[in-house]
N, C-alpha and C. Protein backbone atom coordinates (compact mmCIF):
# COMPACT_ATOMS: atom_id res chain seq x y z
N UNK A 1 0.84 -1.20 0.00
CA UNK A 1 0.00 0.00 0.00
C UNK A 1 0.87 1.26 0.00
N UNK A 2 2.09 1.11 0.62
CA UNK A 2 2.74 2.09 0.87
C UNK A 2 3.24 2.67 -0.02
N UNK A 3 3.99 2.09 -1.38
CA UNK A 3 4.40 1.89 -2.64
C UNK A 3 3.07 2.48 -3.71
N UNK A 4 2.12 1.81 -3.44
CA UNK A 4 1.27 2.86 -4.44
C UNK A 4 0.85 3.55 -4.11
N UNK A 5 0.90 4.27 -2.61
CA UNK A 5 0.97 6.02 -2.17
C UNK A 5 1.76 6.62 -2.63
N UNK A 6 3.29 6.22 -2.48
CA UNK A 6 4.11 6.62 -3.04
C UNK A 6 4.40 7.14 -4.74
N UNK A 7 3.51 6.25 -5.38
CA UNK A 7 3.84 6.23 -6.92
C UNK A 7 2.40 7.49 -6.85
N UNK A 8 1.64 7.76 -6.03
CA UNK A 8 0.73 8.87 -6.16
C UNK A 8 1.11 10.08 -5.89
N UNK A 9 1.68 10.03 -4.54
CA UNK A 9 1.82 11.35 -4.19
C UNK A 9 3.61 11.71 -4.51
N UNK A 10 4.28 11.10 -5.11
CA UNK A 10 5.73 11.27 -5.41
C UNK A 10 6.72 11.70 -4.40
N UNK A 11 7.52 12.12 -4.84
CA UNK A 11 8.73 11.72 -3.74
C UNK A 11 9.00 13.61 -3.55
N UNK A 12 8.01 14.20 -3.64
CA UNK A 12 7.86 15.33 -3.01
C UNK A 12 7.84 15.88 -1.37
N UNK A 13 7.44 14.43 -1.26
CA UNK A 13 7.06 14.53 0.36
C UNK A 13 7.77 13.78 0.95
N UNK A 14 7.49 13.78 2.34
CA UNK A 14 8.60 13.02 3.38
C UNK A 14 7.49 11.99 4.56
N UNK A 15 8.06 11.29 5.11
CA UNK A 15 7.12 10.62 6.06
C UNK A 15 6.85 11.17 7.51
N UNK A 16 5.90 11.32 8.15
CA UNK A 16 6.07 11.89 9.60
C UNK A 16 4.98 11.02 10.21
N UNK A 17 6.02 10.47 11.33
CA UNK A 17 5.44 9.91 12.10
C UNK A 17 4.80 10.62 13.09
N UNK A 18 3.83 10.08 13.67
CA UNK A 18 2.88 11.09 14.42
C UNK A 18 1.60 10.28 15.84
N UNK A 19 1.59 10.32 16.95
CA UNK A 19 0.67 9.48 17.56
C UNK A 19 -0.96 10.23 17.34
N UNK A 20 -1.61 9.82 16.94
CA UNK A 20 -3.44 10.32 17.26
C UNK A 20 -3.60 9.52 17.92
N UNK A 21 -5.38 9.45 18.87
CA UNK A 21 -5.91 9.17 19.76
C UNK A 21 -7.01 8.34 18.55
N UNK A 22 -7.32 7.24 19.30
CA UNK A 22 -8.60 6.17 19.15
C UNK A 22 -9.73 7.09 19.52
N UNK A 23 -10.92 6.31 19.26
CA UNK A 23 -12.20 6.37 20.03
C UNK A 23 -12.47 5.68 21.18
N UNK A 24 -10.97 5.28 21.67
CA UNK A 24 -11.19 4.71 23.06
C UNK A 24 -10.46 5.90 23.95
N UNK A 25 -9.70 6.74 23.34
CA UNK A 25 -8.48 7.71 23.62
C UNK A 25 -7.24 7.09 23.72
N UNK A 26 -6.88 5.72 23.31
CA UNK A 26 -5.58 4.96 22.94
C UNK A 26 -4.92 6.12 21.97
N UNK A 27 -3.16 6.14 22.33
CA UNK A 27 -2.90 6.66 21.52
C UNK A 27 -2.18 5.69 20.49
N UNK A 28 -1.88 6.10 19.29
CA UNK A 28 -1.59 5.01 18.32
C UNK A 28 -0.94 5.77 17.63
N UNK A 29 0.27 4.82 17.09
CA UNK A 29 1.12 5.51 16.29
C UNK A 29 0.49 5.46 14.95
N UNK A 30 1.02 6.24 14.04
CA UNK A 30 0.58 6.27 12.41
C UNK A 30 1.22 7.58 11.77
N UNK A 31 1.69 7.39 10.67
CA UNK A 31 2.41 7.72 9.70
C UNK A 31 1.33 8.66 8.18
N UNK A 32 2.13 9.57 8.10
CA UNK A 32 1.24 10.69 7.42
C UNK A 32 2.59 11.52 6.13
N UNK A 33 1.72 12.07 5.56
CA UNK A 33 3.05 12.72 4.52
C UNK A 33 3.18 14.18 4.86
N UNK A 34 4.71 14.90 5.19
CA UNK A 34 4.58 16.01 4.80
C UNK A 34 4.97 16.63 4.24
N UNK A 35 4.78 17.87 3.17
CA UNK A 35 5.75 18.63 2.18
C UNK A 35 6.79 18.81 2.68
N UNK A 36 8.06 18.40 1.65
CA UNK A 36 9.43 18.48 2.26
C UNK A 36 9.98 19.93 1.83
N UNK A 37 9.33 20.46 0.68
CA UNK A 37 9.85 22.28 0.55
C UNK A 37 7.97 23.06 -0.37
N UNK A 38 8.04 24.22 -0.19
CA UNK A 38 7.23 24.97 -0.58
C UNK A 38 6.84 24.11 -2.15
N UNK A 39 5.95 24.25 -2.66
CA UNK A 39 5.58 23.21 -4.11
C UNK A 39 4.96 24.22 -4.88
N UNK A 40 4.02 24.86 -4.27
CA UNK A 40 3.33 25.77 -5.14
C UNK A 40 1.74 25.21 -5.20
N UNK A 41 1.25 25.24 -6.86
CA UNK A 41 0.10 24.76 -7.36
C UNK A 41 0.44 23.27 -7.52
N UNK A 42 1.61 23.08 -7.72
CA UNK A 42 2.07 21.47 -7.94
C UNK A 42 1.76 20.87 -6.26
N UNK A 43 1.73 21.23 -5.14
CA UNK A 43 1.51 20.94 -3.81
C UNK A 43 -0.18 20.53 -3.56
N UNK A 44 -0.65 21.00 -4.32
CA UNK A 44 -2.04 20.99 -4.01
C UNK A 44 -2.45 19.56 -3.89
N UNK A 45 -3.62 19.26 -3.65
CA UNK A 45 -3.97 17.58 -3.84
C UNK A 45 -4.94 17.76 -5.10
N UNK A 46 -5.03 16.43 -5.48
CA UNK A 46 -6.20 16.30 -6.91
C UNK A 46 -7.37 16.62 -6.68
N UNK A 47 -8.08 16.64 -7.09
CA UNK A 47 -9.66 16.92 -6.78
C UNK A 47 -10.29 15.20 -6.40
N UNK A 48 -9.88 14.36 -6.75
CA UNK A 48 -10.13 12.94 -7.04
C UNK A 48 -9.75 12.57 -5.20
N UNK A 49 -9.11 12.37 -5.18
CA UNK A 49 -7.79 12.49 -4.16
C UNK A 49 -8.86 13.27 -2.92
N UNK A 50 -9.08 14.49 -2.74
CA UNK A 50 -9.83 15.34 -1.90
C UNK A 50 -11.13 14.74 -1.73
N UNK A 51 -11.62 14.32 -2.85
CA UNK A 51 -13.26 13.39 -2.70
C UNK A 51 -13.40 12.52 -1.77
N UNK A 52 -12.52 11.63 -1.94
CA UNK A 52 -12.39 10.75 -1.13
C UNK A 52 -11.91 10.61 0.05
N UNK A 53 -10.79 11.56 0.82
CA UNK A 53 -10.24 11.52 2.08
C UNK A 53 -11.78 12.57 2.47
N UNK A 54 -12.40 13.58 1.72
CA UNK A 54 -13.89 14.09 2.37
C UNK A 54 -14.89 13.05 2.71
N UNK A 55 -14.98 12.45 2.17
CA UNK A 55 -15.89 11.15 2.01
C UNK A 55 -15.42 10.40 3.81
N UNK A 56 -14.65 9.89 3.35
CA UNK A 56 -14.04 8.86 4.27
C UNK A 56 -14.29 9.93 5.59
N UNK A 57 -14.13 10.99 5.74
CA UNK A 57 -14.26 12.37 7.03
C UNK A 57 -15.50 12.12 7.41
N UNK A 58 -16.79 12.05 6.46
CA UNK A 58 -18.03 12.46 6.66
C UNK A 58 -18.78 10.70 7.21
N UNK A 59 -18.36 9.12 6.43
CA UNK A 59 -18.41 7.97 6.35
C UNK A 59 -18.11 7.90 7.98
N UNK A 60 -16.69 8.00 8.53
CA UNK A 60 -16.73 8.08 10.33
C UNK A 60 -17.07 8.93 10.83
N UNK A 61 -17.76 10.20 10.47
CA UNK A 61 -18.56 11.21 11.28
C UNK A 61 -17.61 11.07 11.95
N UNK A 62 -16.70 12.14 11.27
CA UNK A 62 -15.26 12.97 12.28
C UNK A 62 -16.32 14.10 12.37
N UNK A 63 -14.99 15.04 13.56
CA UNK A 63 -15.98 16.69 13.70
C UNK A 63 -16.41 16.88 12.83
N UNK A 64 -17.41 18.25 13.06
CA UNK A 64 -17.72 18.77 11.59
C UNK A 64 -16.69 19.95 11.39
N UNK A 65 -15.84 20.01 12.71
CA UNK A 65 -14.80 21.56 12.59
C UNK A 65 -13.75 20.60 11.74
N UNK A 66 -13.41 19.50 11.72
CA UNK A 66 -12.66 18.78 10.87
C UNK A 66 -12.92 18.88 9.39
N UNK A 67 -14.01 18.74 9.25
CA UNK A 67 -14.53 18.18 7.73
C UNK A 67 -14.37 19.73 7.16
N UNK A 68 -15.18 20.72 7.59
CA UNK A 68 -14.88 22.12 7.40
C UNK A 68 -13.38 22.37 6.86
N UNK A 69 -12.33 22.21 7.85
CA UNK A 69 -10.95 22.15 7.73
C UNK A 69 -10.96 21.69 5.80
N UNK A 70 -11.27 20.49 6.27
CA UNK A 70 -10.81 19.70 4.44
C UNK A 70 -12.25 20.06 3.47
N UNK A 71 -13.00 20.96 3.47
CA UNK A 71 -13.85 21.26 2.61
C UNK A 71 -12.97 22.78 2.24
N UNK A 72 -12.14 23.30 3.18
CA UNK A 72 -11.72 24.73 2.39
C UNK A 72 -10.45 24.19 1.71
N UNK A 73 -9.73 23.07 1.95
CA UNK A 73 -8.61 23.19 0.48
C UNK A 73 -8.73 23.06 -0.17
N UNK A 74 -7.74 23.66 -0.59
CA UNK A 74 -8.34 24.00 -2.30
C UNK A 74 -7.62 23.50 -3.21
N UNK A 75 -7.90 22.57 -4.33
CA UNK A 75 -7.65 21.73 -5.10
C UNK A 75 -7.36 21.77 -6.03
N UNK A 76 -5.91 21.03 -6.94
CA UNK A 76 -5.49 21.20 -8.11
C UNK A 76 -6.58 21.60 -9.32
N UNK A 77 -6.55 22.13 -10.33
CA UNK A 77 -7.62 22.63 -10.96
C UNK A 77 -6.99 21.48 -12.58
């Protein structure tokens, strides 16, 4: 899985490890991408790409101050 993230989001980015909290409040480790220098319009995410991590936000009824968050970026055109 990791490999065809990779072949998506390219070697623009870097890995960061990071702990979040469960719905039990466990904390758990997990791994996320972050821009390794300024990108520009090339930084943006796809529109394709944005559908779906929105989707998946709204599918576990995360916050709605969350979903808000990922309804204002703004997306490769």
């Amino acid at each position: 899985m990791k490999a065809r993230r990779d072949n998506s989001e390219g070697r623009l980015y870097g890995y960061l490890w990071i702990d979040i909290g469960d719905q039990a409040g466990n904390r758990v480790p997990a791994v996320t991408y972050q821009v390794r220098r300024s990108l520009g319009a090339r930084g943006k995410p796809r529109k394709k790409y944005m559908a779906l991590i929105r989707d998946a936000a709204r599918e576990r009824r995360l916050p709605q101050s969350h979903i808000d968050y990922l309804d204002g970026i703004e997306v490769r055109k």
